[in-house]
Protein backbone atom coordinates (compact mmCIF):
# COMPACT_ATOMS: atom_id res chain seq x y z
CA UNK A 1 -30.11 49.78 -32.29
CA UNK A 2 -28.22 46.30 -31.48
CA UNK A 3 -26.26 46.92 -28.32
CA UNK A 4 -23.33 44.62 -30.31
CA UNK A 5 -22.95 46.45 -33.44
CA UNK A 6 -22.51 43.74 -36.56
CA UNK A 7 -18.92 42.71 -35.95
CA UNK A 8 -17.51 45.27 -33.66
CA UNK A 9 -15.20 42.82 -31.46
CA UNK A 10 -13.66 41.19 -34.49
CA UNK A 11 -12.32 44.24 -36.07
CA UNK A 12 -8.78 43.01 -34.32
CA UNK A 13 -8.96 40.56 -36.67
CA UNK A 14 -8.71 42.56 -39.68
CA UNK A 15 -5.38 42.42 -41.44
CA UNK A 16 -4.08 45.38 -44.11
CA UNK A 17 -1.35 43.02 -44.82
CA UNK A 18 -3.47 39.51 -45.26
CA UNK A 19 -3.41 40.06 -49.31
CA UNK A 20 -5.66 42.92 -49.57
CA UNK A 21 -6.89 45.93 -47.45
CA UNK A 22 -9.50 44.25 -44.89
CA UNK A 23 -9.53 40.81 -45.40
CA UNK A 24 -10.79 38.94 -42.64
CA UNK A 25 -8.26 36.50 -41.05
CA UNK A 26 -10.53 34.37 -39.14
CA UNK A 27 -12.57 33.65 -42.90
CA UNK A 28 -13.12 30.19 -43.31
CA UNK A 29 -12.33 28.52 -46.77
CA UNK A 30 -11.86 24.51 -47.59
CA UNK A 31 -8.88 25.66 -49.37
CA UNK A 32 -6.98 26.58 -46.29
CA UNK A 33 -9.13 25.59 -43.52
CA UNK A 34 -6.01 25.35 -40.48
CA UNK A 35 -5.85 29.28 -39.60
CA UNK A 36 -9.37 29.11 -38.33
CA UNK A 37 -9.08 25.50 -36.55
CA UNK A 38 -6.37 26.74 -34.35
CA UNK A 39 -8.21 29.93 -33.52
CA UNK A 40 -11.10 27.45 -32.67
CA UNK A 41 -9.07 25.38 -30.70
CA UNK A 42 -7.42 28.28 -28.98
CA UNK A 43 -10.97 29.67 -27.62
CA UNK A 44 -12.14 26.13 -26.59
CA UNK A 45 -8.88 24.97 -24.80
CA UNK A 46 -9.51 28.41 -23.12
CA UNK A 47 -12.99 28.55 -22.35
CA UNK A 48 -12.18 24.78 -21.08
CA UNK A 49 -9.71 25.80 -18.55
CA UNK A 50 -11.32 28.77 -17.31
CA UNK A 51 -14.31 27.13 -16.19
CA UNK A 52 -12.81 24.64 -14.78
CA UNK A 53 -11.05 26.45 -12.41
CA UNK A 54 -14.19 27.91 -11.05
CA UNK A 55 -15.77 24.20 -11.39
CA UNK A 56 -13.02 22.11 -9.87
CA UNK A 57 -13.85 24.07 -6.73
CA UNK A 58 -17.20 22.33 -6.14
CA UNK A 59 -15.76 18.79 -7.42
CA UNK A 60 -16.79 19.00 -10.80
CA UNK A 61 -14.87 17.00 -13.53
CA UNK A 62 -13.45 18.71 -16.56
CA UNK A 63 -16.04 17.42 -18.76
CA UNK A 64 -18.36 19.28 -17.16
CA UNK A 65 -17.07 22.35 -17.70
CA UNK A 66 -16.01 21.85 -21.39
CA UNK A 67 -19.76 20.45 -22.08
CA UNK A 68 -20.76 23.89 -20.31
CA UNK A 69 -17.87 26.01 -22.33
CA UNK A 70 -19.77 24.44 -25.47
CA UNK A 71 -22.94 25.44 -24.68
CA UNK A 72 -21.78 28.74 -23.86
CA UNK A 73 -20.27 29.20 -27.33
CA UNK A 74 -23.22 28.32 -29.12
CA UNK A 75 -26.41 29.85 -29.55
CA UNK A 76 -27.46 29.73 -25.89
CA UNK A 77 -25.33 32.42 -25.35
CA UNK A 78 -22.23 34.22 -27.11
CA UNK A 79 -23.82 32.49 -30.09
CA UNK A 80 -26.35 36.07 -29.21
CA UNK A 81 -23.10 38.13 -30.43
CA UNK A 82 -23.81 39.48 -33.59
CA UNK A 83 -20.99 37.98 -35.88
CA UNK A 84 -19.52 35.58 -33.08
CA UNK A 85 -20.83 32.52 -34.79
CA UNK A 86 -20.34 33.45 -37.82
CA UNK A 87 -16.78 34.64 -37.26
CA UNK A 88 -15.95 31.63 -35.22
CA UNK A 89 -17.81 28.72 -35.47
CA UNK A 90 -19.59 28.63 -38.54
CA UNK A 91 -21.18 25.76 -39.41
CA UNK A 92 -18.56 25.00 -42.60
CA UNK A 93 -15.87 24.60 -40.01
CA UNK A 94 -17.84 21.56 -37.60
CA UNK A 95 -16.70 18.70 -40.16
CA UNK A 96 -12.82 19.30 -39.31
CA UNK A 97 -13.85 20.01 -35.87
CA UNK A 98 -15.69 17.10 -35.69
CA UNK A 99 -12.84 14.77 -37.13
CA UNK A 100 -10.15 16.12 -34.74
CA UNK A 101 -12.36 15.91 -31.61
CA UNK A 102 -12.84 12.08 -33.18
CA UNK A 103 -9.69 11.22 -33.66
CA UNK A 104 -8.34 12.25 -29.86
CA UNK A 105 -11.85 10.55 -28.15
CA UNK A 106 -9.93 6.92 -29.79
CA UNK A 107 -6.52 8.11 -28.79
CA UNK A 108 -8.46 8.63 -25.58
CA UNK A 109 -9.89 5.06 -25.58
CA UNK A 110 -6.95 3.48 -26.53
CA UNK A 111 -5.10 5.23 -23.30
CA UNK A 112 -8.22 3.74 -21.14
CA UNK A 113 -7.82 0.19 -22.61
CA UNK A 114 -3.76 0.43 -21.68
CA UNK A 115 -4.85 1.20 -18.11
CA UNK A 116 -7.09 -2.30 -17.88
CA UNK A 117 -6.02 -5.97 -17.67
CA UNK A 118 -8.22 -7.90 -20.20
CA UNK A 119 -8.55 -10.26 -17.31
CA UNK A 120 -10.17 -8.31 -15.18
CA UNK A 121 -13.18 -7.53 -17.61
CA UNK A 122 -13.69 -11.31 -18.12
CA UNK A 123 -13.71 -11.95 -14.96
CA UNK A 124 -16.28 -9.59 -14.07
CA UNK A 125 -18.47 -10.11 -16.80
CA UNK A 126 -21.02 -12.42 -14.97
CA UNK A 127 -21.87 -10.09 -12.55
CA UNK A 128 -21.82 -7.08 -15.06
CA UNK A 129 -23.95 -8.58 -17.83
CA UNK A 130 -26.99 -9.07 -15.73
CA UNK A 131 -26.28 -5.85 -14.11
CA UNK A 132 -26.51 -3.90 -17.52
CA UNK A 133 -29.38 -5.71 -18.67
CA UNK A 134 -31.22 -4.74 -16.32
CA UNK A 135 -30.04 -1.09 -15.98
CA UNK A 136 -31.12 -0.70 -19.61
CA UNK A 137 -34.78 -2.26 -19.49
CA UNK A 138 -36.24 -0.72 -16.83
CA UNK A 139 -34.09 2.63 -18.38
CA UNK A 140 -35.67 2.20 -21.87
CA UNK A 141 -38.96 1.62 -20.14
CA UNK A 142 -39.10 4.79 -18.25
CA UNK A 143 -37.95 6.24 -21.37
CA UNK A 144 -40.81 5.54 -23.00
CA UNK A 145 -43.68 6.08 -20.08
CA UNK A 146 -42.28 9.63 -20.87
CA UNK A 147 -41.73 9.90 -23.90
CA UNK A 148 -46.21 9.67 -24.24
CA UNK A 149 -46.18 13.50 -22.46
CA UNK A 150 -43.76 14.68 -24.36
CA UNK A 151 -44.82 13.88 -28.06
CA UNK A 152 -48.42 15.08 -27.30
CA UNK A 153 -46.83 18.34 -25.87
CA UNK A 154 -44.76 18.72 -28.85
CA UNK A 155 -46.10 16.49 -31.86
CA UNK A 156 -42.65 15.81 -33.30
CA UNK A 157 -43.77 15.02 -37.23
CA UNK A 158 -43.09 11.11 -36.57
CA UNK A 159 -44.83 8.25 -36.00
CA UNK A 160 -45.07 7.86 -31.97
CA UNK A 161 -43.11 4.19 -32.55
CA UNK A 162 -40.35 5.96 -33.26
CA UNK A 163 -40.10 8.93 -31.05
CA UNK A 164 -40.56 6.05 -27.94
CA UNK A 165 -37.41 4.56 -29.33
CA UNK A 166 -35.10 7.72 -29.39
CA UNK A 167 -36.12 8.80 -25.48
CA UNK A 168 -36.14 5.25 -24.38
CA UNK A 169 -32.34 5.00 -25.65
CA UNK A 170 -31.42 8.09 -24.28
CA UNK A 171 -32.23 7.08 -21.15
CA UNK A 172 -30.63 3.49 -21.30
CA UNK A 173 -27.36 5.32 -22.47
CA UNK A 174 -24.34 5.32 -20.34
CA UNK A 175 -21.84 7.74 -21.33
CA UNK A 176 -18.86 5.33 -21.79
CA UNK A 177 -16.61 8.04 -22.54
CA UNK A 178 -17.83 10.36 -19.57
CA UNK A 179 -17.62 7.33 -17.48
CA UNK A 180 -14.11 6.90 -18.31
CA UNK A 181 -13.28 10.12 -17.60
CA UNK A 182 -14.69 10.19 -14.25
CA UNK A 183 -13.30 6.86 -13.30
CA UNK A 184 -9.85 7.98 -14.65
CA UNK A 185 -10.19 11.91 -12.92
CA UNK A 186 -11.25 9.81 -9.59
CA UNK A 187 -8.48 6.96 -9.73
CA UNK A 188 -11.11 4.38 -9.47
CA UNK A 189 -9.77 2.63 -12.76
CA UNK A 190 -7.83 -0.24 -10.05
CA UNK A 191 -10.72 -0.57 -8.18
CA UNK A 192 -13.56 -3.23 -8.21
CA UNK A 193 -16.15 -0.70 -8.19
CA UNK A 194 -14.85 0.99 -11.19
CA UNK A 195 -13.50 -2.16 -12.91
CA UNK A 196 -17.27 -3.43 -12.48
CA UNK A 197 -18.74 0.00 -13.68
CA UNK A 198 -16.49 0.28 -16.42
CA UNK A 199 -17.12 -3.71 -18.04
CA UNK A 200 -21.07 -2.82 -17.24
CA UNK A 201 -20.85 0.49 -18.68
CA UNK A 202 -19.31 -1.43 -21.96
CA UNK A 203 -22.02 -4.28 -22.08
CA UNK A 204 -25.07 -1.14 -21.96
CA UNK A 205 -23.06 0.64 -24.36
CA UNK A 206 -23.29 -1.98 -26.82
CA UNK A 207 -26.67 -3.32 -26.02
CA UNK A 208 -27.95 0.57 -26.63
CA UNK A 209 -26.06 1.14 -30.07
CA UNK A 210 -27.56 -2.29 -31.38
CA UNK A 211 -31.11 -0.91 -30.15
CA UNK A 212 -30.25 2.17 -31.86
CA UNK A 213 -28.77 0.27 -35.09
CA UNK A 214 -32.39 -1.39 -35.00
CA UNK A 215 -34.18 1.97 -34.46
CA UNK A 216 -32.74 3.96 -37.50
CA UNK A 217 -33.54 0.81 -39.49
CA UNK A 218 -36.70 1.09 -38.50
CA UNK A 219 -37.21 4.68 -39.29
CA UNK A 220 -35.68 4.11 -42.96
CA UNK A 221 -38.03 1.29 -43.47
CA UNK A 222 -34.50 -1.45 -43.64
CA UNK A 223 -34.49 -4.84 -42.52
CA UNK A 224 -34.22 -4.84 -38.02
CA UNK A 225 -32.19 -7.62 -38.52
CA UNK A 226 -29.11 -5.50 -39.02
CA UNK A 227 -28.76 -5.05 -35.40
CA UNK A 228 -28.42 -8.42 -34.84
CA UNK A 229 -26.02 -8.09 -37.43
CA UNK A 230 -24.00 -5.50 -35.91
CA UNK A 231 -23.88 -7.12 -32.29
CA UNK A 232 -23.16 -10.80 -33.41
CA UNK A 233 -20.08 -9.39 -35.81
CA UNK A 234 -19.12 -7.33 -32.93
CA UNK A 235 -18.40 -10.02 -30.06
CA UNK A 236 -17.12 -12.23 -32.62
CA UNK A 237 -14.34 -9.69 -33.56
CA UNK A 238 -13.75 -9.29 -29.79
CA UNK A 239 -13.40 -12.72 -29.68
CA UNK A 240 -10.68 -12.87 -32.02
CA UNK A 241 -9.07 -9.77 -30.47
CA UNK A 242 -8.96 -11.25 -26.87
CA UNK A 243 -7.17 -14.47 -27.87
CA UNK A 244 -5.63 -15.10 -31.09
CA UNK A 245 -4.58 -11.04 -31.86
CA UNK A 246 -3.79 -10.49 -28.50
CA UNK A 247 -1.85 -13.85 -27.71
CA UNK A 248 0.34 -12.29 -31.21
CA UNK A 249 1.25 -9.49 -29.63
CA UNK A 250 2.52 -10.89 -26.41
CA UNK A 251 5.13 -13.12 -28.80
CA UNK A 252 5.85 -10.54 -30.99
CA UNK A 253 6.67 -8.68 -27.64
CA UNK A 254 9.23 -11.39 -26.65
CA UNK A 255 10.27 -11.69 -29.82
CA UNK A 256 11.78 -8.42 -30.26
CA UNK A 257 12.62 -8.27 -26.44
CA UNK A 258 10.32 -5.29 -26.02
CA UNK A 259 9.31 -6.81 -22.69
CA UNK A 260 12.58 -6.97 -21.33
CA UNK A 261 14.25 -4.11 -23.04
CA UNK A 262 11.66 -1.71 -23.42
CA UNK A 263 9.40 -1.50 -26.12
CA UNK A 264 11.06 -1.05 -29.85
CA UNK A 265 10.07 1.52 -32.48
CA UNK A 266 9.03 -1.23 -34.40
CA UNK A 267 6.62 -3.06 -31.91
CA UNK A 268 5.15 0.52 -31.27
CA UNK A 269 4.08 0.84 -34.68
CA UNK A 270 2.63 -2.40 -34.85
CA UNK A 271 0.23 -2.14 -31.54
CA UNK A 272 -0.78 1.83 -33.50
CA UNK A 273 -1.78 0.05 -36.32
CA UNK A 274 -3.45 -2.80 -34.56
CA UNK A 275 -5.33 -0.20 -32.42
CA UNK A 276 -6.54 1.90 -35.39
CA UNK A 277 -7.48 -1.42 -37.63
CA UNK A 278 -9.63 -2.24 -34.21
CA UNK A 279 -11.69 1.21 -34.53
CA UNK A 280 -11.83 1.22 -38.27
CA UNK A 281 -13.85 -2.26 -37.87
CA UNK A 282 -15.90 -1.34 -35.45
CA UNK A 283 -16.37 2.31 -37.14
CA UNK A 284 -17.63 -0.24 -40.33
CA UNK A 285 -19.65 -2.46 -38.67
CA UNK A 286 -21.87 0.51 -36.51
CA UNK A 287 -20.84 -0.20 -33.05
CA UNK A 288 -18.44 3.33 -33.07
CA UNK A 289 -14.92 3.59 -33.32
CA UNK A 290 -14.68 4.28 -29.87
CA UNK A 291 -15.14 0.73 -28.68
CA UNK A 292 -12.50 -0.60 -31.59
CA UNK A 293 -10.18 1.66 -30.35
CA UNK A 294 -10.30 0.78 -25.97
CA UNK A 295 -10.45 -2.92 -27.26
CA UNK A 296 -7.05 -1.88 -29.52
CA UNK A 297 -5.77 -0.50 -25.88
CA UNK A 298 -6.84 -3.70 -23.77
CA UNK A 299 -4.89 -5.86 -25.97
CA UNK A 300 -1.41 -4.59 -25.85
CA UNK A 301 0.93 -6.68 -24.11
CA UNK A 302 1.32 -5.94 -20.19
CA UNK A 303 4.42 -7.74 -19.33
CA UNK A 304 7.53 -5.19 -18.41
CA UNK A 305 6.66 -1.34 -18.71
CA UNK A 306 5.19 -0.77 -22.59
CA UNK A 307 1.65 0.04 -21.44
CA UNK A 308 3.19 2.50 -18.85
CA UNK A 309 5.54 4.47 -21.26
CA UNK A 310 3.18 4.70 -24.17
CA UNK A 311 -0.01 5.91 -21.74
CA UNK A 312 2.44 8.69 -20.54
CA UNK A 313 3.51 9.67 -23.84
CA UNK A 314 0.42 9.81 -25.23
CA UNK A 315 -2.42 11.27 -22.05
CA UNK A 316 -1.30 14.88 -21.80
CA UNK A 317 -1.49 16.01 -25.80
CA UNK A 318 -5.07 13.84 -25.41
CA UNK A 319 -6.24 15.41 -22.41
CA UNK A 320 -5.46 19.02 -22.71
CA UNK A 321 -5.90 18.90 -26.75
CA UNK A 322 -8.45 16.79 -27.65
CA UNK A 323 -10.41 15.98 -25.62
CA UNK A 324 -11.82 19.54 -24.37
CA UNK A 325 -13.01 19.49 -28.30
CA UNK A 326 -14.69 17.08 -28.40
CA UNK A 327 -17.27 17.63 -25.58
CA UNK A 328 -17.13 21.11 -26.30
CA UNK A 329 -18.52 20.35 -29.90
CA UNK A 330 -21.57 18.83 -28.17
CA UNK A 331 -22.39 21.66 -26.16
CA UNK A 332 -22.09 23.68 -29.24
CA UNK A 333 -25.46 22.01 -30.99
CA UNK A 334 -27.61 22.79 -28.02
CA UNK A 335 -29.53 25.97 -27.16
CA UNK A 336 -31.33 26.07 -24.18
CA UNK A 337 -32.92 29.23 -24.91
CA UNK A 338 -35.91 26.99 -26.50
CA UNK A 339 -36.86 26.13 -22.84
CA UNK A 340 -38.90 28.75 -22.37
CA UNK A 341 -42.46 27.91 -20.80
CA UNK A 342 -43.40 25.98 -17.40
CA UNK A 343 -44.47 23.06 -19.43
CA UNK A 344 -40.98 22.30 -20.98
CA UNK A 345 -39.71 23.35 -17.84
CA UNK A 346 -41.93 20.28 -16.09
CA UNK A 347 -41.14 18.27 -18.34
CA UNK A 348 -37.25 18.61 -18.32
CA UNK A 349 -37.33 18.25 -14.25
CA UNK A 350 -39.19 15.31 -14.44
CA UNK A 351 -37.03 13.67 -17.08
CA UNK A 352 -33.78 14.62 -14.99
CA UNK A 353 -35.52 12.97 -11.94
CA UNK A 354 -37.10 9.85 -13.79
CA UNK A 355 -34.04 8.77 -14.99
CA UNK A 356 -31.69 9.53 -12.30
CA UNK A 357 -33.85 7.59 -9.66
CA UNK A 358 -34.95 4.23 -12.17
CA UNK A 359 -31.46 3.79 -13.00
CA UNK A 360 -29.83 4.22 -9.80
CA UNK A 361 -32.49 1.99 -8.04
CA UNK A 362 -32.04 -0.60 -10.93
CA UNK A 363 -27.94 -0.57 -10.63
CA UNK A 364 -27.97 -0.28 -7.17
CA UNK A 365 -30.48 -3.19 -6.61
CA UNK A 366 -28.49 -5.41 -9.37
CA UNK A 367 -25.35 -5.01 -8.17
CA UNK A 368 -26.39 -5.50 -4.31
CA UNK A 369 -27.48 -8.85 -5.75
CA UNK A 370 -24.15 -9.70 -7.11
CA UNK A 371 -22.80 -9.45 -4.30
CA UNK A 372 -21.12 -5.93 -3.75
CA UNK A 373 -21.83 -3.88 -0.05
CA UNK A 374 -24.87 -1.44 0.14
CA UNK A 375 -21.93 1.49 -0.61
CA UNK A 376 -20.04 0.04 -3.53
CA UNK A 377 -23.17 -0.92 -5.15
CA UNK A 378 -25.00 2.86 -4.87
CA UNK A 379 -21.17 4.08 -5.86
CA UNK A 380 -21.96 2.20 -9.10
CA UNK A 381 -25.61 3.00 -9.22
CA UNK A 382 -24.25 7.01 -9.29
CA UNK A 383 -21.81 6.22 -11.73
CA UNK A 384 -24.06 4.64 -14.34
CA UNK A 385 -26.11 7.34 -14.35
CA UNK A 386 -23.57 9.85 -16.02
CA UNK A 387 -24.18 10.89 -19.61
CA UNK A 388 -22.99 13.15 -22.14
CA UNK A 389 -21.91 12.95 -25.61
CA UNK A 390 -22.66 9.24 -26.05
CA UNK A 391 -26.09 10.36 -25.22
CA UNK A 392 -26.03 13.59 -27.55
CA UNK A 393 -24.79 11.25 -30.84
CA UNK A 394 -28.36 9.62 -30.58
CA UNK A 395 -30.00 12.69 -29.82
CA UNK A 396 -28.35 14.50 -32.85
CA UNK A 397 -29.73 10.97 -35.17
CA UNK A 398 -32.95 11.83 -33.66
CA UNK A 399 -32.86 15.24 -34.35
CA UNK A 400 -31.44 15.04 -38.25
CA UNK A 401 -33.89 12.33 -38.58
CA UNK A 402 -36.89 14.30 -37.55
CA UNK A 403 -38.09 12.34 -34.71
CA UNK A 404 -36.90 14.63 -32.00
CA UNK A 405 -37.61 18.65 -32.40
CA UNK A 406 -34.84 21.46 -31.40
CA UNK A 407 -36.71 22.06 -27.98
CA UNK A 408 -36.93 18.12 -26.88
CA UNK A 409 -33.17 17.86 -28.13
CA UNK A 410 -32.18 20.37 -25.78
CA UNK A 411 -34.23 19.29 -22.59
CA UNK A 412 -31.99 16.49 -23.35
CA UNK A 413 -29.15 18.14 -23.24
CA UNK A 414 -29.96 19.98 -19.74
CA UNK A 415 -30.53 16.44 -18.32
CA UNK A 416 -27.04 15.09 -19.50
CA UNK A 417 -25.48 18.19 -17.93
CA UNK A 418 -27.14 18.03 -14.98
CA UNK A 419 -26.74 14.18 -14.45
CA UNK A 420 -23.12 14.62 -15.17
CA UNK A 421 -22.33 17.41 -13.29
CA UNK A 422 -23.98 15.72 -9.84
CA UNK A 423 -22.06 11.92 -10.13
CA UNK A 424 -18.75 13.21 -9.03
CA UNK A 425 -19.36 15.27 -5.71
CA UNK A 426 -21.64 12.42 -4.99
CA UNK A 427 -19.40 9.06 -5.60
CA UNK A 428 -16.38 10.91 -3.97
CA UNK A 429 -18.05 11.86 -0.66
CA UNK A 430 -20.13 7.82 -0.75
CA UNK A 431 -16.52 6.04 -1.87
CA UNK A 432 -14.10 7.94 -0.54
CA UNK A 433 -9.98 6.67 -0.86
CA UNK A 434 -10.31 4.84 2.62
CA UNK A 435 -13.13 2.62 1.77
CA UNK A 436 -12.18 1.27 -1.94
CA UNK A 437 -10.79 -2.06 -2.74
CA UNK A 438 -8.59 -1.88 -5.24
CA UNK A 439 -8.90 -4.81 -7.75
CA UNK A 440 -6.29 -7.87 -9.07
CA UNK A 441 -4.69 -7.45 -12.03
CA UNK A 442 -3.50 -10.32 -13.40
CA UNK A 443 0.10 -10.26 -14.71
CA UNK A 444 1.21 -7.48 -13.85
CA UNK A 445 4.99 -7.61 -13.04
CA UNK A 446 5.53 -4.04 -12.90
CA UNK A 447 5.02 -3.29 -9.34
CA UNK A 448 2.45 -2.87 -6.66
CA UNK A 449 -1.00 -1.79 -7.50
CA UNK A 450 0.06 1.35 -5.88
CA UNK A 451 3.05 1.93 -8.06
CA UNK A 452 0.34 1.66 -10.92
CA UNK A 453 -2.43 4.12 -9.36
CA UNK A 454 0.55 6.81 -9.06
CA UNK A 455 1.87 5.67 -12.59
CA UNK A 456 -0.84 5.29 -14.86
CA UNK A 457 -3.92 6.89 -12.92
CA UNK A 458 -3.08 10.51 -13.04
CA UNK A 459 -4.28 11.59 -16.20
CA UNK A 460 -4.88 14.69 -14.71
CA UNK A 461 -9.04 14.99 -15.62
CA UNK A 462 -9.86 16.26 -12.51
């Protein structure tokens, strides 16, 4: 006899008065889907904050523990609960899930873009292209001496081609959206070792989704010239962003006096739209919205105190709403309980190891070259090495695809978690507050870069 009989804890949730004797309130129905999205987002918000409590303790980020709180609600573990998933998360409910947590990762982009001087970026990107490039070859070829162990362990039912491609990219990924987390929860946005990690974080970003453009076009037999496609229509429309669209919005600014009077309802509504129009095109194209979206944020005017006011208005519904869904949903597709043997254990140590010491060689190395001290340049060496869901959207291609099984997928996972959790205790004992160098931002007439840290750089991720 189950020691969880079928449904026992969500007999609470039985109503006499919901219609008819016994209904079920948390039933889920397309017709009325809302009652069980805000019980959803009431557990994860919860599960979220309780971990992190615990977690924030050993210098953990959030993410971390909202990653964990996901795989903890899935089948790894209270997924075990007879009726839990079912009751809870079934798998109807993940597409409105899935478009919420969506929605707040670009409001969350668009807050990061506000918080960075398109200037900076520019400048920086001599010393951050090379720096990526590299990163991501000698990445995507580790990736691949692995990946020859692991598909004659597990004989995924592809062609090897293909299942070479998927674990090289997963371990060229950056996490752009853990990175910015980190770099926002560790107030290293205003500094040149996070202004450099962030614009290098970008450029591997967008090398790895063209790669991955070029993979799935491989596995559905298209033309590979689509990713060429993709990345050529991409810098072009960041092109046109950076000067004509942007140089727009700093006259239509002074035009309505938003940058001496504060920023109008009117000008407001404009830079949403712009910012929205920026992730739809990318979204269309197959770069991700995400990137539309921090480009829509990196636009907006700077001059007077717009950036300021709408970063404030808009970080705590983002941070204590949104986000924990959306990293929380990726936890929810893993189960670890398929690592079961010594082999996949091995094997998942030695992936976590592989990757963490080729790609903070590679950084480190690169960016020593550039220029940067021994300690700035291991800083960003740690901080390129963070993953998460960036990392788990390719997985979960390669896993509806067919080219990676349920137990590779969630070695995978283990290795993003563990990666993840490890970067911050690291990069804040190695770069401490005494020893970083904050970074120049260009036109920025709203006080000291100081004023801006304690402004802008809370955004309380820690």
């Amino acid at each position: 006899m189950s020691m969880f009989p079928d449904a026992w804890i969500f007999r609470i949730w039985k109503s006499e008065t919901a219609g008819q004797a016994g209904v079920d309130t948390t039933a889920f129905t397309t017709s009325d889907p809302l009652r069980l999205w805000i019980i959803q987002m009431c557990i994860i918000i919860m599960m979220g904050q309780f971990l992190s409590l615990g977690l924030g303790k050993i210098r953990q980020p959030k993410v971390v523990a909202e990653i964990l709180g996901g795989i903890l609600l899935g089948p790894t573990a209270m997924g075990q609960i007879p009726g839990f998933t079912k009751h809870f998360f079934p798998a109807q409910s993940f597409q409105y899930l899935s478009l919420t947590a969506n929605i707040g990762v670009c409001l969350f982009f668009f807050t990061v873009g506000l918080q960075i001087d398109a200037n900076v970026i520019t400048r920086n990107a001599r010393s951050s292209l090379p720096i990526a490039f590299s990163t991501t070859a000698l990445s995507f070829g580790l990736g691949a001496a692995i990946s020859v162990p692991l598909y004659h362990n597990f004989v995924p039912p592809v062609e090897f081609t293909y299942f070479m491609l998927f674990t090289g990219l997963s371990f060229s990924i950056t996490s752009f959206a853990v990175l910015c987390r980190i770099l926002t929860a560790l107030r290293l946005l205003d500094t040149t070792v996070g202004v450099v990690a962030l614009s290098t974080g970008m450029y591997n970003d967008i090398v790895c989704w063209s790669l991955l453009a070029l993979s799935v076009a491989l596995v559905n037999k298209t033309s590979g010239i689509t990713a060429l496609w993709i990345l050529l229509a991409f810098v072009a429309f960041t092109v046109f962003l950076m000067w004509p669209v942007r140089i727009a919005l700093m006259r239509f600014a002074k035009f309505t006096r938003s940058s001496e009077n504060g920023s109008t309802i009117f000008f407001m509504t404009i830079n949403v739209i712009v910012f929205w129009a920026c992730a739809f095109f990318t979204d269309i194209v197959g770069i991700s919205a995400i990137f539309g979206a921090f480009l829509g944020g990196v636009i907006v005017p700077r001059k007077g105190t717009f950036a300021i006011s709408l970063t404030k208005k808009l970080e705590d519904v983002v941070t204590i709403v949104f986000l924990p869904l959306y990293f929380t949903l990726s936890g929810l597709n893993a189960d670890l309980r398929l690592l079961n043997n010594g082999t996949t254990w091995g094997l998942a140590i030695a992936i976590i190891c592989l990757h963490f010491a080729g790609k903070f060689s590679t950084c480190t190395i690169s960016t020593r070259v550039s220029g940067m001290s021994w300690r700035e340049s291991s800083t960003v060496g740690l901080l390129m090495c963070c993953k998460g869901p960036v990392e788990l959207i390719i997985l979960n291609i390669g896993l509806s695809t067919g080219i990676l099984t349920r137990r590779v997928f969630s070695m995978f996972v283990l290795e993003a978690l563990v990666l993840t959790s490890i970067i911050t205790p690291l990069v804040s004992v190695l770069y401490n507050p005494e020893r970083r160098v904050r970074a120049l931002f260009e036109g920025v007439s709203h006080g000291s870069i100081e004023d801006k840290d304690e402004d802008i750089g809370d955004c309380r991720l820690a």
